[in-house]
PDB file of N, CA and C in Angstrom:
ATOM      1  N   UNK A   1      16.269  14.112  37.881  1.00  0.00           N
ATOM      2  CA  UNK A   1      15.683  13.360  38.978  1.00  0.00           C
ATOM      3  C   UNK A   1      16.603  13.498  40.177  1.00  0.00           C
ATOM      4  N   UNK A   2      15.897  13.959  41.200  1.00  0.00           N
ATOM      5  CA  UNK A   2      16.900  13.782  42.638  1.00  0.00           C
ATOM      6  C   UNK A   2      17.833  12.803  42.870  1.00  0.00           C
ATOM      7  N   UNK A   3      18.352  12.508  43.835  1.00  0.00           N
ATOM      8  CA  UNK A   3      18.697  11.579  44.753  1.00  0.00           C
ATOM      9  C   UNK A   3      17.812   9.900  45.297  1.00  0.00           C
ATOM     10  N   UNK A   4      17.108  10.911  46.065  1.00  0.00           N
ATOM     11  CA  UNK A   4      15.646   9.573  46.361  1.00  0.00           C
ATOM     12  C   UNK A   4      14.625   9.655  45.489  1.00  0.00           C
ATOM     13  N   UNK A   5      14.250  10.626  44.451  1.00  0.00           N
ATOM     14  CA  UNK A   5      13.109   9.766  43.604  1.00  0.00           C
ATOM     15  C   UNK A   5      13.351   8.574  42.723  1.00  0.00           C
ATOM     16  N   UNK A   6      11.908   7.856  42.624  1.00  0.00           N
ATOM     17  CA  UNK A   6      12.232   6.953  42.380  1.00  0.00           C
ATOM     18  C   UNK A   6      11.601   7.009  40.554  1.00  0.00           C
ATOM     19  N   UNK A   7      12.232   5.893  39.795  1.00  0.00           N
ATOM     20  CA  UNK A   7      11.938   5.910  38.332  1.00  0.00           C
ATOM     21  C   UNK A   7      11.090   5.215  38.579  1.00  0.00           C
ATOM     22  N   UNK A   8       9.585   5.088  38.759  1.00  0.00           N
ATOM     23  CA  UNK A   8       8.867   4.510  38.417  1.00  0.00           C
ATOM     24  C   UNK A   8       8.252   4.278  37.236  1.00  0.00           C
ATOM     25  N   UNK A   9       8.925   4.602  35.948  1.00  0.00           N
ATOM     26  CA  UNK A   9       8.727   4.191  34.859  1.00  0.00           C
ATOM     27  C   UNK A   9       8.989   2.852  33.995  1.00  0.00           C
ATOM     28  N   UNK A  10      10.532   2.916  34.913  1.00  0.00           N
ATOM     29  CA  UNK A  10      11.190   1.178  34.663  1.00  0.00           C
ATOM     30  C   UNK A  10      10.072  -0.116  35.610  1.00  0.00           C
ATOM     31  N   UNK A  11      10.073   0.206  37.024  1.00  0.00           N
ATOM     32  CA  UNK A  11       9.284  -0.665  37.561  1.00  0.00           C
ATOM     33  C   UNK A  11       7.825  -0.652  36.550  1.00  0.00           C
ATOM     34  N   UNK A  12       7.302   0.054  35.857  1.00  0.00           N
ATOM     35  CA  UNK A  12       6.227   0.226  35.199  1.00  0.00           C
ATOM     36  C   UNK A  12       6.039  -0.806  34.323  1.00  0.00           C
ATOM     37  N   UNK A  13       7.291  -0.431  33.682  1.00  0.00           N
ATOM     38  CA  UNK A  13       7.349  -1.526  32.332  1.00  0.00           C
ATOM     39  C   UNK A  13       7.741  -2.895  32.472  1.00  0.00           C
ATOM     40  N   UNK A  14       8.456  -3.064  33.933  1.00  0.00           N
ATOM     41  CA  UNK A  14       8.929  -4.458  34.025  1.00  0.00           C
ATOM     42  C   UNK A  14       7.467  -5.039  34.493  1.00  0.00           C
ATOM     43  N   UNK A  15       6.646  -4.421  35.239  1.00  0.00           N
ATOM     44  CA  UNK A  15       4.989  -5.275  35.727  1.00  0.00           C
ATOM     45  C   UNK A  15       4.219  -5.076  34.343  1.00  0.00           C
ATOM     46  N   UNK A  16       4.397  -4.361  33.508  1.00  0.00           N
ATOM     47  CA  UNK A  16       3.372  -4.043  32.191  1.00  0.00           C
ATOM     48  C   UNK A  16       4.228  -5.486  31.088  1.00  0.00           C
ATOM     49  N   UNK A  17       5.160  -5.835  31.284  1.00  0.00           N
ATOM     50  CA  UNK A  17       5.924  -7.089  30.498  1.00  0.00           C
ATOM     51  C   UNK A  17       5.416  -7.970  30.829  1.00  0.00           C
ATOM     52  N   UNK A  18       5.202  -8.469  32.493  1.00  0.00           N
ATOM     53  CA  UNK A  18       4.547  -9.867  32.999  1.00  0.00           C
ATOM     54  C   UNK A  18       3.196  -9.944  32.607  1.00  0.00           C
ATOM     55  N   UNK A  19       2.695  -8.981  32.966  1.00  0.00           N
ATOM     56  CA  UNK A  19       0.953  -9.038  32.825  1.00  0.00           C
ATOM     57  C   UNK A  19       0.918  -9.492  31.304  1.00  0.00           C
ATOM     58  N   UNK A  20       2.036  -8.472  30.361  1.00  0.00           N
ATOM     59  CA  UNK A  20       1.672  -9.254  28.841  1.00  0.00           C
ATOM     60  C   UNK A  20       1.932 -10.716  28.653  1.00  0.00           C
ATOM     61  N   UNK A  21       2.969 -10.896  29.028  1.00  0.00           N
ATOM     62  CA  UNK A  21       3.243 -12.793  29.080  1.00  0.00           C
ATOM     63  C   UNK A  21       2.390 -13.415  30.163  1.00  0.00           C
ATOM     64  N   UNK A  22       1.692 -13.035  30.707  1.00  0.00           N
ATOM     65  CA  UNK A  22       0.472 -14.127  31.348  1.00  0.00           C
ATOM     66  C   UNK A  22      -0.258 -13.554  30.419  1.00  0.00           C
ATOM     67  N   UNK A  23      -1.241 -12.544  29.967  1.00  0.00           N
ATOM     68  CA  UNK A  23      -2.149 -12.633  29.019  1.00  0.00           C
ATOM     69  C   UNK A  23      -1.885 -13.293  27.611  1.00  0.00           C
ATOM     70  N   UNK A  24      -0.409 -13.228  27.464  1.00  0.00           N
ATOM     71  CA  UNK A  24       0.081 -14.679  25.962  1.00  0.00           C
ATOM     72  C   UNK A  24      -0.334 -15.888  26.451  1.00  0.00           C
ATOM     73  N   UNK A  25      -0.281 -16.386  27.898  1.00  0.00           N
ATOM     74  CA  UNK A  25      -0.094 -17.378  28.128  1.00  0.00           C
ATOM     75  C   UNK A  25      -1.965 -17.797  28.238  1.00  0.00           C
ATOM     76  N   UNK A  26      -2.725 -16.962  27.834  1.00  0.00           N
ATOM     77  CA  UNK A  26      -4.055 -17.066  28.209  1.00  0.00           C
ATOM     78  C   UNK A  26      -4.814 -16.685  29.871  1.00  0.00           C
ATOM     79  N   UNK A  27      -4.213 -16.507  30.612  1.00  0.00           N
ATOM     80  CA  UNK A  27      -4.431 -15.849  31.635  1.00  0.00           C
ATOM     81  C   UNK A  27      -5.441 -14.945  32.250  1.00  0.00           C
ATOM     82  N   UNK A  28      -6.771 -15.224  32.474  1.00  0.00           N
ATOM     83  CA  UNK A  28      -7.798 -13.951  33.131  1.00  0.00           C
ATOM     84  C   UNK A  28      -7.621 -13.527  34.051  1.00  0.00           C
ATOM     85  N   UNK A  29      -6.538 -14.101  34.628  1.00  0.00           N
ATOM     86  CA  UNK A  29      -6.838 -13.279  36.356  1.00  0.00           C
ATOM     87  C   UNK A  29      -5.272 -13.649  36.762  1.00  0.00           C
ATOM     88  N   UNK A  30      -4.867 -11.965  36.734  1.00  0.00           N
ATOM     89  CA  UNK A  30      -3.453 -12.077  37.327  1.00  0.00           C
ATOM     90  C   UNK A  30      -3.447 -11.837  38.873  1.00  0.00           C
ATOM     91  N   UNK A  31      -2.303 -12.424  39.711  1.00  0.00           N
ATOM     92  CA  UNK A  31      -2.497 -12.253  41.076  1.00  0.00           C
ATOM     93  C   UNK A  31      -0.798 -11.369  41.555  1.00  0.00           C
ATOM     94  N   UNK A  32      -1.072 -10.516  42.179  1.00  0.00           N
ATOM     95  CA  UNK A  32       0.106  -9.399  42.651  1.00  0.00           C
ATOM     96  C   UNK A  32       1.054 -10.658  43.184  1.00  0.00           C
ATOM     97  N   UNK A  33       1.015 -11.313  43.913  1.00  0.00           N
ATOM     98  CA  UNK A  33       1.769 -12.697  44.116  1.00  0.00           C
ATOM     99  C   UNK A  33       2.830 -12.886  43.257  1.00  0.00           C
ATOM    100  N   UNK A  34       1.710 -13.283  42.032  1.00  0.00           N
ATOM    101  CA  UNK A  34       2.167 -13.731  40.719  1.00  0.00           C
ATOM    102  C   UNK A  34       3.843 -12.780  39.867  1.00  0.00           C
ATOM    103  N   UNK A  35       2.897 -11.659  40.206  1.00  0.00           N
ATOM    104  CA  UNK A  35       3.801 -10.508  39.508  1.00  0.00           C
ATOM    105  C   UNK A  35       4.770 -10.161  40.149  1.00  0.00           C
ATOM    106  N   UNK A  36       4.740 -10.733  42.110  1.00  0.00           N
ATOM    107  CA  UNK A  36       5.935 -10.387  42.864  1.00  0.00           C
ATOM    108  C   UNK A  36       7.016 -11.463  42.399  1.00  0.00           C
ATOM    109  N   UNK A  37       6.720 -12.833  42.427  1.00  0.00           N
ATOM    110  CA  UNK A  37       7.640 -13.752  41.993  1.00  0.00           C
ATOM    111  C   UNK A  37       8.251 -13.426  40.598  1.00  0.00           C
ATOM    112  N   UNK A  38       7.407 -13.063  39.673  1.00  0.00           N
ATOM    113  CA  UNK A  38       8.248 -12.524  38.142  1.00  0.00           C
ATOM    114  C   UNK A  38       9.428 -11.969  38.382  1.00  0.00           C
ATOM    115  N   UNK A  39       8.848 -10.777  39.540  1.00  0.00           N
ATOM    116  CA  UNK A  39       9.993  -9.337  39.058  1.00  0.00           C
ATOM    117  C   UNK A  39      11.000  -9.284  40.181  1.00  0.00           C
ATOM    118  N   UNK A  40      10.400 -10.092  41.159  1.00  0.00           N
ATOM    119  CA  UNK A  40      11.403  -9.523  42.770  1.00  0.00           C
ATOM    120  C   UNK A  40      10.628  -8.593  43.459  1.00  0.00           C
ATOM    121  N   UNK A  41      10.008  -8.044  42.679  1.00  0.00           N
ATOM    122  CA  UNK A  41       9.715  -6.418  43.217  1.00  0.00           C
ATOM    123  C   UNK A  41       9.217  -6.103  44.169  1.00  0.00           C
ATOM    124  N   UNK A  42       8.946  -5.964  45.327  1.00  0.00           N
ATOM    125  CA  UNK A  42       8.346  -5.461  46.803  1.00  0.00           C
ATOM    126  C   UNK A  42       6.833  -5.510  46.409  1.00  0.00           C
ATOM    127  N   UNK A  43       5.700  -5.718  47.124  1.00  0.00           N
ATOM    128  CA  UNK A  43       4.557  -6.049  46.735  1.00  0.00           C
ATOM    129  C   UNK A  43       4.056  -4.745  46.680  1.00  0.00           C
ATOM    130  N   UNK A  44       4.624  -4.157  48.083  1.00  0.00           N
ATOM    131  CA  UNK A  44       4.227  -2.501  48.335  1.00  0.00           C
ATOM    132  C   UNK A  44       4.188  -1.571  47.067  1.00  0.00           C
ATOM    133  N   UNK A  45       5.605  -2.061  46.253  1.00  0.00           N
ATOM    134  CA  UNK A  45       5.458  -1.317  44.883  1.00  0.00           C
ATOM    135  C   UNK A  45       5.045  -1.578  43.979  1.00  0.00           C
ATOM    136  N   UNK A  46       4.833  -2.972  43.671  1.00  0.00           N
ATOM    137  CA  UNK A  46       3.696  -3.525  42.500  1.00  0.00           C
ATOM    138  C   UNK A  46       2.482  -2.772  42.571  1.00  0.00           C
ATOM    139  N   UNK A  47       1.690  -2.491  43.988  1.00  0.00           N
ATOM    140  CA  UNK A  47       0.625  -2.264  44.303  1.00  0.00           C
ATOM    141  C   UNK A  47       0.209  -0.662  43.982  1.00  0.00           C
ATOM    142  N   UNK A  48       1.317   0.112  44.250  1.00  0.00           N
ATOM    143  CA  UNK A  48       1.423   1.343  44.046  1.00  0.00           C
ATOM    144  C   UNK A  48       1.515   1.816  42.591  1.00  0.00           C
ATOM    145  N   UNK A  49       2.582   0.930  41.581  1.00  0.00           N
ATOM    146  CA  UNK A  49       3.048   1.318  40.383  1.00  0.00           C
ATOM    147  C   UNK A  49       1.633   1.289  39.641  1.00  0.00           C
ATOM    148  N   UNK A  50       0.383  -0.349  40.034  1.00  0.00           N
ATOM    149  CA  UNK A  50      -0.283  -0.928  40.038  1.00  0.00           C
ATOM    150  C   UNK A  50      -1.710   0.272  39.836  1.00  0.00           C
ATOM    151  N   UNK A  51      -1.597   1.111  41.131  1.00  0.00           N
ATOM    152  CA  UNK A  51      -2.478   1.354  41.206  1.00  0.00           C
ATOM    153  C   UNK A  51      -2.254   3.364  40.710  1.00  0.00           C
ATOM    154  N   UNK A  52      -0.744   3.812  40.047  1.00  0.00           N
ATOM    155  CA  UNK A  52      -0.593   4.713  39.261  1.00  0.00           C
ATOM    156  C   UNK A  52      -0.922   4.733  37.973  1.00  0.00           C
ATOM    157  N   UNK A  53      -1.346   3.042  37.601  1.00  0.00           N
ATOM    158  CA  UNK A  53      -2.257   2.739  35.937  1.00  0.00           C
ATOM    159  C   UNK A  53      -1.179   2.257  35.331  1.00  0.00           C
ATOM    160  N   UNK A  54      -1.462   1.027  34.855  1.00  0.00           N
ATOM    161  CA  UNK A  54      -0.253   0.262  34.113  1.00  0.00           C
ATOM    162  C   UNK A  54      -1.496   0.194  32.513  1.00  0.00           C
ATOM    163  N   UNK A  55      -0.889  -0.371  31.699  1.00  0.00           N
ATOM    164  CA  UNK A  55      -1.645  -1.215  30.164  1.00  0.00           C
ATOM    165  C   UNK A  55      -1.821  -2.544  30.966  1.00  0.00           C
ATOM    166  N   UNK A  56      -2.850  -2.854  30.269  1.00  0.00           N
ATOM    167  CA  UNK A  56      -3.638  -4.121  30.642  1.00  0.00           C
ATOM    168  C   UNK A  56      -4.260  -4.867  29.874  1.00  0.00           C
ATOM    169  N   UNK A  57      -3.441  -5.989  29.237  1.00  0.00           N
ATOM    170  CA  UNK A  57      -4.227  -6.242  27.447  1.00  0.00           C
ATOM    171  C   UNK A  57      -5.210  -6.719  27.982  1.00  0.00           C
ATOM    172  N   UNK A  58      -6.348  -6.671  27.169  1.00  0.00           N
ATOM    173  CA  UNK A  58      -7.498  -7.179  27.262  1.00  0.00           C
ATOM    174  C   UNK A  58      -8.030  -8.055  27.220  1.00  0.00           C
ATOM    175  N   UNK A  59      -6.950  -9.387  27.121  1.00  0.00           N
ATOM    176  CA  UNK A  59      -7.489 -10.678  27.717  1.00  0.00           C
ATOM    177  C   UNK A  59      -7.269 -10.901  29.080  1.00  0.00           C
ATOM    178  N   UNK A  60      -6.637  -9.822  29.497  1.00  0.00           N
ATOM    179  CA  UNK A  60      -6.540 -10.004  31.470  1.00  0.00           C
ATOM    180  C   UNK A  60      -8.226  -9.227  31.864  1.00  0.00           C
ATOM    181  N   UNK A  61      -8.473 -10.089  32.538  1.00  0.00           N
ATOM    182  CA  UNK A  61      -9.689  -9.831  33.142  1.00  0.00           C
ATOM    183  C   UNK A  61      -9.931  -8.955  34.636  1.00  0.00           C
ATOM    184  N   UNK A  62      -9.112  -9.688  35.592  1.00  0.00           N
ATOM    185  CA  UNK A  62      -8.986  -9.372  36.769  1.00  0.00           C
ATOM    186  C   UNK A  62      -7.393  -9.224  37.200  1.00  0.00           C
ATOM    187  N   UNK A  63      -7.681  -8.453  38.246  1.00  0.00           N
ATOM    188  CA  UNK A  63      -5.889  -8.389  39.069  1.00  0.00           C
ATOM    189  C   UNK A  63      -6.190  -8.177  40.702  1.00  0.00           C
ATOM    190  N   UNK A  64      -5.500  -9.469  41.251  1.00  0.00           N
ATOM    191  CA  UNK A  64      -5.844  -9.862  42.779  1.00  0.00           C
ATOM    192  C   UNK A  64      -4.675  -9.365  43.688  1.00  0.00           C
ATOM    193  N   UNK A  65      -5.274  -9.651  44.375  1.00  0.00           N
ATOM    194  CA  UNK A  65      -4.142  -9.778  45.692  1.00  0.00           C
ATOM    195  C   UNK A  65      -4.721 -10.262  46.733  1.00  0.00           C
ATOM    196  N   UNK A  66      -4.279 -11.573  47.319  1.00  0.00           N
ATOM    197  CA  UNK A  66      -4.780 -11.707  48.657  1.00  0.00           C
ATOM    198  C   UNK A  66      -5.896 -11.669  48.980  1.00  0.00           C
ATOM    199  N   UNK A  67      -6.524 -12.717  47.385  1.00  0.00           N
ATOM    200  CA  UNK A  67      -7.922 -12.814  47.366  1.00  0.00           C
ATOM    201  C   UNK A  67      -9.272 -11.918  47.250  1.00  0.00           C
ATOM    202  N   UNK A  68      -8.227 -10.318  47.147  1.00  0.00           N
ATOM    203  CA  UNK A  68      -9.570  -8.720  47.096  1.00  0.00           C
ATOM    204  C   UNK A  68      -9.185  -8.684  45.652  1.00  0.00           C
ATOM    205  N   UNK A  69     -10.538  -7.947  45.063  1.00  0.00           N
ATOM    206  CA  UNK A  69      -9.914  -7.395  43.541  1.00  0.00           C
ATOM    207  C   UNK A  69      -9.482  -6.251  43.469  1.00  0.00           C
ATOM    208  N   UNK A  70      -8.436  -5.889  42.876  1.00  0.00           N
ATOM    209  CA  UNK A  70      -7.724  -4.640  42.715  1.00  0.00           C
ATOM    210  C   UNK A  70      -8.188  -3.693  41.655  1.00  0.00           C
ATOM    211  N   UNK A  71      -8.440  -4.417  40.529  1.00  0.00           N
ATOM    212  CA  UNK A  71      -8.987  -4.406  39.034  1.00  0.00           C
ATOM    213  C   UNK A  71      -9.547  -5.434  38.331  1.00  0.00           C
ATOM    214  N   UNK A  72     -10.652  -4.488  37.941  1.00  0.00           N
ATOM    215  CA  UNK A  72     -11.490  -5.449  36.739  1.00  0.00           C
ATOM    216  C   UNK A  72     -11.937  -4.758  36.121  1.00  0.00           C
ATOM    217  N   UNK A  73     -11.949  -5.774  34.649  1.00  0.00           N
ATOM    218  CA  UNK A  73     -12.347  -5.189  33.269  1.00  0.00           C
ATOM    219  C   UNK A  73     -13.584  -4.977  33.402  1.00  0.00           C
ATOM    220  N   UNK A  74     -14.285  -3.861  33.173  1.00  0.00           N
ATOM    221  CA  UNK A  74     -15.530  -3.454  33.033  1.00  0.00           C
ATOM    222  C   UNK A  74     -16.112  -4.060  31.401  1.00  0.00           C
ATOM    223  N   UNK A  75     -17.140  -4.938  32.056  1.00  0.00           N
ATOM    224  CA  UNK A  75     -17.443  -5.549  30.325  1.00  0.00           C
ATOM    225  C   UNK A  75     -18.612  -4.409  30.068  1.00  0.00           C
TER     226      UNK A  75
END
């Protein structure tokens, strides 16, 4: 890996950890908010890591931001 690339594998797994402990916690609808306060992480990159395809157990339903849907479970 270069210099400036970035591991987006670690940021991967640290947003793929929260989403699992809100879906333990019973959770349908996670909010990027939510997942910024967990991790620290810049929203810019939640959104990005977010939208490179994370796991998504299947009691999460939806994933927000700022009130738009980002993702939803196709029933």
């Amino acid at each position: 890996m270069g210099k400036y690339e970035m591991d987006y594998e670690k940021y991967k797994k640290a947003i793929e950890k929260v989403i699992q402990r809100f879906a333990d916690k019973g959770w349908e609808e996670v909010k990027v908010e939510e997942l910024w306060f967990e991790t620290s992480l810049p929203v810019d990159l939640i959104l990005e890591v977010i939208n490179m395809g994370v796991f998504i157990p299947a009691d999460v339903k939806l994933i927000t931001h700022g009130g738009k849907t980002l993702w939803k479970r196709e029933e």
